[in-house]
PDB file of N, CA and C in Angstrom:
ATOM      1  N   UNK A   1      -5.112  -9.799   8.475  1.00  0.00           N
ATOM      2  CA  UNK A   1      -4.991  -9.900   7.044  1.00  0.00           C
ATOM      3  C   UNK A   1      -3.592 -10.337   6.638  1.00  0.00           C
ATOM      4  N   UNK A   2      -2.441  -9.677   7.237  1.00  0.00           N
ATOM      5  CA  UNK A   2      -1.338  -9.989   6.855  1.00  0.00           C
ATOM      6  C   UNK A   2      -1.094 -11.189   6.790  1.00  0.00           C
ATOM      7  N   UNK A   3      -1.406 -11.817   8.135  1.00  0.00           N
ATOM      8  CA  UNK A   3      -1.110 -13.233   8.300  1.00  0.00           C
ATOM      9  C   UNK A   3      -1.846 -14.449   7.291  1.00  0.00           C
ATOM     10  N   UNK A   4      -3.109 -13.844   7.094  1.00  0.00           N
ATOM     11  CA  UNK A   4      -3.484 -14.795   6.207  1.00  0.00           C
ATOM     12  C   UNK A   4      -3.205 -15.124   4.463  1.00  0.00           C
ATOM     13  N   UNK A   5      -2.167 -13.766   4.469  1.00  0.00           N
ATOM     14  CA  UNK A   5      -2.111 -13.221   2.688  1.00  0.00           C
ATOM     15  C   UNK A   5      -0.769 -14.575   3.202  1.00  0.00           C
ATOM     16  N   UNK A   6       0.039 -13.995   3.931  1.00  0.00           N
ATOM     17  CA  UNK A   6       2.092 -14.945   3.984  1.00  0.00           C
ATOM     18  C   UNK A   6       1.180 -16.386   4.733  1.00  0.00           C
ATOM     19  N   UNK A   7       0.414 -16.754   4.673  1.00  0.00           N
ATOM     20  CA  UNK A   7      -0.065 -18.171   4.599  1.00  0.00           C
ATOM     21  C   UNK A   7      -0.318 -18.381   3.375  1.00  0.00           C
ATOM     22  N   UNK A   8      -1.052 -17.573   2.299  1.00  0.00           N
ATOM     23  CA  UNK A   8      -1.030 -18.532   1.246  1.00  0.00           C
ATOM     24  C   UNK A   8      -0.034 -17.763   0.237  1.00  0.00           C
ATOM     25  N   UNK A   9       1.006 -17.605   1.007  1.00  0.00           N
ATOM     26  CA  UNK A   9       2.242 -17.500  -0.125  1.00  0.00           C
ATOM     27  C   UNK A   9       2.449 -16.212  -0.860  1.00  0.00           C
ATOM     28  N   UNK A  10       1.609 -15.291  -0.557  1.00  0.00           N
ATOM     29  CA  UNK A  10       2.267 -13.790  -0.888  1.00  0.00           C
ATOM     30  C   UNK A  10       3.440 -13.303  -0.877  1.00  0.00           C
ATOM     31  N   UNK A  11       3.959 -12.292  -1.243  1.00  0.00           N
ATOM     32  CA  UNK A  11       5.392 -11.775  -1.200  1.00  0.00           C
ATOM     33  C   UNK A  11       4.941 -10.148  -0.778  1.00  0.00           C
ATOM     34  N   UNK A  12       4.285  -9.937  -1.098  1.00  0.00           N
ATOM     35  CA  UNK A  12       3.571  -8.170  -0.490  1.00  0.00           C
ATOM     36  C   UNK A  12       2.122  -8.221  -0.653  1.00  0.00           C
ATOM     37  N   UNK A  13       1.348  -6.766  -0.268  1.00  0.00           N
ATOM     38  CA  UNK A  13       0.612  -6.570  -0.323  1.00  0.00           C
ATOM     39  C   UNK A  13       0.106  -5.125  -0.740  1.00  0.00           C
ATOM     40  N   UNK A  14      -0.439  -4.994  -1.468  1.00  0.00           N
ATOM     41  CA  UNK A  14      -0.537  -3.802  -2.414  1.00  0.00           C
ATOM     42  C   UNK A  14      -1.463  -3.250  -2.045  1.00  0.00           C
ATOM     43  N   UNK A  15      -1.666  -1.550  -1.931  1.00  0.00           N
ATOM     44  CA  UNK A  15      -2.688  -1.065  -2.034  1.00  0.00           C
ATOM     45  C   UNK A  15      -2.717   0.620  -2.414  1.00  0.00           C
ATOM     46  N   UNK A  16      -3.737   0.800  -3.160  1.00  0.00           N
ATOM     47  CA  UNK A  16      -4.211   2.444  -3.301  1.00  0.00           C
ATOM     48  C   UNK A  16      -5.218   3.400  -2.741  1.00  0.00           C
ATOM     49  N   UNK A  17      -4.890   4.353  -2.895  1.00  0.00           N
ATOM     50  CA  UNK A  17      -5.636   5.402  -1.988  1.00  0.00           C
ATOM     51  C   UNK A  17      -5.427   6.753  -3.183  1.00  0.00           C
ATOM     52  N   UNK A  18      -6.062   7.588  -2.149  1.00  0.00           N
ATOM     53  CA  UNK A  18      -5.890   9.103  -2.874  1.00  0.00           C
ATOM     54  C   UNK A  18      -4.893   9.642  -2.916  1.00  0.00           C
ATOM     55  N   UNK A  19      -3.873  10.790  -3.474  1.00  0.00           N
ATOM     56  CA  UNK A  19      -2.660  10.863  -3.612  1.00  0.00           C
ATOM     57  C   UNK A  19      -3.138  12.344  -3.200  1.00  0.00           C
ATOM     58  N   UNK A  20      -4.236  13.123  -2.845  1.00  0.00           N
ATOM     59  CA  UNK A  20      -4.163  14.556  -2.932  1.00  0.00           C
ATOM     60  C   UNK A  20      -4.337  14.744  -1.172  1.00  0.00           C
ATOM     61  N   UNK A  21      -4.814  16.140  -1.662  1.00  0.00           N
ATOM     62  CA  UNK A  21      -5.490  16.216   0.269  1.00  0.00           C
ATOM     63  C   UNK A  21      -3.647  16.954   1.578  1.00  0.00           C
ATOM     64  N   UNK A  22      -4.077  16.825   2.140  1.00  0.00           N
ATOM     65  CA  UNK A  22      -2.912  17.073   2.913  1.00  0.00           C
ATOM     66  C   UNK A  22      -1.826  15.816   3.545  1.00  0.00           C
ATOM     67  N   UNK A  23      -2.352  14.969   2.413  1.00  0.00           N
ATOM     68  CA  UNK A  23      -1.260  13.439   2.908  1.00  0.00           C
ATOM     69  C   UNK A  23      -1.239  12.699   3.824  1.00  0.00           C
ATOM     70  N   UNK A  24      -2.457  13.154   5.281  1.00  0.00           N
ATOM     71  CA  UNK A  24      -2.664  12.256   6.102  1.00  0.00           C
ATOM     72  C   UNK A  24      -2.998  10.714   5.381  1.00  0.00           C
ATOM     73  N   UNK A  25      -3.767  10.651   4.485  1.00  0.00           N
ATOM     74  CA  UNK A  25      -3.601   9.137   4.201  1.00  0.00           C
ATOM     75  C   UNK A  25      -2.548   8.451   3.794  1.00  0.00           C
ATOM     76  N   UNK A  26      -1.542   9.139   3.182  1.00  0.00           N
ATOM     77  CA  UNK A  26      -0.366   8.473   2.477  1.00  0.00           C
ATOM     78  C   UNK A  26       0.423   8.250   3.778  1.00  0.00           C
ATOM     79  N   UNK A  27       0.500   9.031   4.765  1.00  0.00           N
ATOM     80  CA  UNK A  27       1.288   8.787   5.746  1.00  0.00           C
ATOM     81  C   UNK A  27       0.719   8.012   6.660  1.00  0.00           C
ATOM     82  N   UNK A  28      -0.985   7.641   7.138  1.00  0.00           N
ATOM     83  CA  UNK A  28      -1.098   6.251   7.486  1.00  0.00           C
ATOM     84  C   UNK A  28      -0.530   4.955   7.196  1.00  0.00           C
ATOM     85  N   UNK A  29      -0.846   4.951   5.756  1.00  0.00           N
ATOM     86  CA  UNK A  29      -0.073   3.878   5.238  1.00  0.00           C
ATOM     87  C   UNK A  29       1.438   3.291   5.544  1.00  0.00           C
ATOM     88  N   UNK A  30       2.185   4.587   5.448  1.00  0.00           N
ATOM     89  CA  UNK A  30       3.480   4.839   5.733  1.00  0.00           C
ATOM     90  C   UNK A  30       3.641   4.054   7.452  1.00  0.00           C
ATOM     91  N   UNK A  31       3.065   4.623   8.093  1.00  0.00           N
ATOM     92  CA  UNK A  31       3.038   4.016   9.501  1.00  0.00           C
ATOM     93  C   UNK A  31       2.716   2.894   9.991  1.00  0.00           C
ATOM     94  N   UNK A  32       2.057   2.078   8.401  1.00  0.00           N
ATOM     95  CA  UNK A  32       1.633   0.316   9.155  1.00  0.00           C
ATOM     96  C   UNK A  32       2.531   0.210   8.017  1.00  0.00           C
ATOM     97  N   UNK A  33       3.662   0.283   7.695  1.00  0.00           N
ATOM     98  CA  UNK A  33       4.794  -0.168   7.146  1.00  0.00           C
ATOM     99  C   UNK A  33       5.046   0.064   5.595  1.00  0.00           C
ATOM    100  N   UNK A  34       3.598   0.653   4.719  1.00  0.00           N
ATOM    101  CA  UNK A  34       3.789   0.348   3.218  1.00  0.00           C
ATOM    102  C   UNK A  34       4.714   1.504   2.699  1.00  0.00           C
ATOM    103  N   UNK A  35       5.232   1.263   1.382  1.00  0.00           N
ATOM    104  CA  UNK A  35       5.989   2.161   0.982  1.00  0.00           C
ATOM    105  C   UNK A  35       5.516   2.914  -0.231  1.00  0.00           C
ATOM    106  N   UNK A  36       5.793   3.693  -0.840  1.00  0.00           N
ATOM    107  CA  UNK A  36       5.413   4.227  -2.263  1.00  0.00           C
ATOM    108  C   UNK A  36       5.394   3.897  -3.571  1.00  0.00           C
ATOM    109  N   UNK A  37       4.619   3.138  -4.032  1.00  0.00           N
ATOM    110  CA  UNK A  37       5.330   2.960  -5.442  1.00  0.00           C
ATOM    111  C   UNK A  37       5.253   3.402  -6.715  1.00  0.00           C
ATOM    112  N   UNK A  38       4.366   4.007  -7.073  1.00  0.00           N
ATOM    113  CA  UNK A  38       4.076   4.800  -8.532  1.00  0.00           C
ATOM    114  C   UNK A  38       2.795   5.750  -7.681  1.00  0.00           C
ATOM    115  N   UNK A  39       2.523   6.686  -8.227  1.00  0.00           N
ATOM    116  CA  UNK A  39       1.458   7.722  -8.842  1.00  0.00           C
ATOM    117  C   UNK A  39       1.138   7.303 -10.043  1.00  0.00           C
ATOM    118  N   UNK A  40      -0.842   7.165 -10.029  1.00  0.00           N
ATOM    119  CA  UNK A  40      -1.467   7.351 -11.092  1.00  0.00           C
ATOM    120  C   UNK A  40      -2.593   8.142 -11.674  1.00  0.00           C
ATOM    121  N   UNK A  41      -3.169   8.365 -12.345  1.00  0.00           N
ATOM    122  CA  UNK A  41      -3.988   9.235 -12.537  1.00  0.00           C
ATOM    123  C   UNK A  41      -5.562   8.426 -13.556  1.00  0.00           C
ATOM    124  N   UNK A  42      -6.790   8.916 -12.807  1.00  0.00           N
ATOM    125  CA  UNK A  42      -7.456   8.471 -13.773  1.00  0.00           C
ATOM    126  C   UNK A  42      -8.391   9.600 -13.266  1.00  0.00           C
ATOM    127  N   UNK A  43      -8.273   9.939 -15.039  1.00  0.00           N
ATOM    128  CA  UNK A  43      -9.352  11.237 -15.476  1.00  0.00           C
ATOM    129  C   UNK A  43      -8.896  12.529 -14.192  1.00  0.00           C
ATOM    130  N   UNK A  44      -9.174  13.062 -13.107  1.00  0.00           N
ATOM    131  CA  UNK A  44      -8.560  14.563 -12.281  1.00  0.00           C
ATOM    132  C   UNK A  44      -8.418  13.746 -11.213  1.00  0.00           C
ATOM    133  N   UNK A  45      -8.549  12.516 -11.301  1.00  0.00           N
ATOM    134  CA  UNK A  45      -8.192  11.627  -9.537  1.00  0.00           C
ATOM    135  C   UNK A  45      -7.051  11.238  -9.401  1.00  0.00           C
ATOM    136  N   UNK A  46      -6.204  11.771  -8.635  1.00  0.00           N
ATOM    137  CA  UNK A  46      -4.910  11.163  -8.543  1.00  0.00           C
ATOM    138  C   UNK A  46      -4.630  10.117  -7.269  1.00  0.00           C
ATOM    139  N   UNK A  47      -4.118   9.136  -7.789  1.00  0.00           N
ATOM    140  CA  UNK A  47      -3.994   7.942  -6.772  1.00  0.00           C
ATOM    141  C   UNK A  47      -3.043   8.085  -5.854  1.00  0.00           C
ATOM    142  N   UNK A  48      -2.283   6.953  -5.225  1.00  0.00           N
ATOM    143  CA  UNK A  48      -1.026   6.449  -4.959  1.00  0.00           C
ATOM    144  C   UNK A  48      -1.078   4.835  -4.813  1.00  0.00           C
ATOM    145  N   UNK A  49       0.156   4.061  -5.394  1.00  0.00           N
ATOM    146  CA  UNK A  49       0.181   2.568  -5.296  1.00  0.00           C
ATOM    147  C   UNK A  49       0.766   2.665  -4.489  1.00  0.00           C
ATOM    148  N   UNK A  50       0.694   1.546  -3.259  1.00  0.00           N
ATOM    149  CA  UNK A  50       1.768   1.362  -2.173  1.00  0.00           C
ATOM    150  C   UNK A  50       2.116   0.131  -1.919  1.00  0.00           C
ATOM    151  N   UNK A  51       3.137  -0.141  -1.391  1.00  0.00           N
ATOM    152  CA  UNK A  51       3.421  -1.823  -1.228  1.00  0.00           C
ATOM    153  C   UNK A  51       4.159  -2.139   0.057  1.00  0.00           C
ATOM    154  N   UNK A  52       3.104  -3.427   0.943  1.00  0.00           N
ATOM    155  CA  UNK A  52       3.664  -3.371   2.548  1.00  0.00           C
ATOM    156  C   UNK A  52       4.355  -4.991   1.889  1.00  0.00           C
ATOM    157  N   UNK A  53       5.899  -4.627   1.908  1.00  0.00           N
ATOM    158  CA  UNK A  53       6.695  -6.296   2.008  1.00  0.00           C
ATOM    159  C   UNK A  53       6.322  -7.369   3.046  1.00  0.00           C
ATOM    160  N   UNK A  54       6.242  -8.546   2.493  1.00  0.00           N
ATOM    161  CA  UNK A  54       5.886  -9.672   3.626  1.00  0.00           C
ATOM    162  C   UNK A  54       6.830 -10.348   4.452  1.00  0.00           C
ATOM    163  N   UNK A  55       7.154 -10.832   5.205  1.00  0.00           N
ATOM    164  CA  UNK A  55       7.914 -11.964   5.584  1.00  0.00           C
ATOM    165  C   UNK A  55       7.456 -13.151   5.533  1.00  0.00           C
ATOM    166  N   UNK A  56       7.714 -14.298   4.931  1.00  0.00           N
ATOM    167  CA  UNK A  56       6.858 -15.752   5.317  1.00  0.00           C
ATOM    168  C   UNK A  56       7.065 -16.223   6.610  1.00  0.00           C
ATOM    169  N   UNK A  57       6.102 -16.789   6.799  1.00  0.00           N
ATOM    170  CA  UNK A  57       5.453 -17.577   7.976  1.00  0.00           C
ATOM    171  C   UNK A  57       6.651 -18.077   8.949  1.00  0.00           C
ATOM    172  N   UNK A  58       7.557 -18.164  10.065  1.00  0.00           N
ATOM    173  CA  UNK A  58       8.021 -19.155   9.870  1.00  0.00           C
ATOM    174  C   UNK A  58       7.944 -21.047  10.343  1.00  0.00           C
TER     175      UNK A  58
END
């Protein structure tokens, strides 16, 4: 996937998940490189946005 997003010119790649629980998912994420970027909430579901930076192609 990565490779095909920094082929057509991405700069990151974004994604959300659940923000509750005991954090094993937030810390997957964490481990294929993404970082944290906001908490959101819709209606008692709490999210997390995360963002893995790209490098272009070279």
């Amino acid at each position: 996937m990565v490779r095909e997003t920094t082929s057509d010119g991405a700069e990151q790649v974004r994604a959300d998940c659940w923000a509750r629980g005991d954090g094993g998912l937030l810390r997957y994420y964490e481990q294929q490189g993404f970082t944290q970027a906001e908490t959101f909430h819709v209606g008692t579901w709490s999210g997390q946005l995360l963002v893995l930076p790209l490098s272009p192609q070279s």
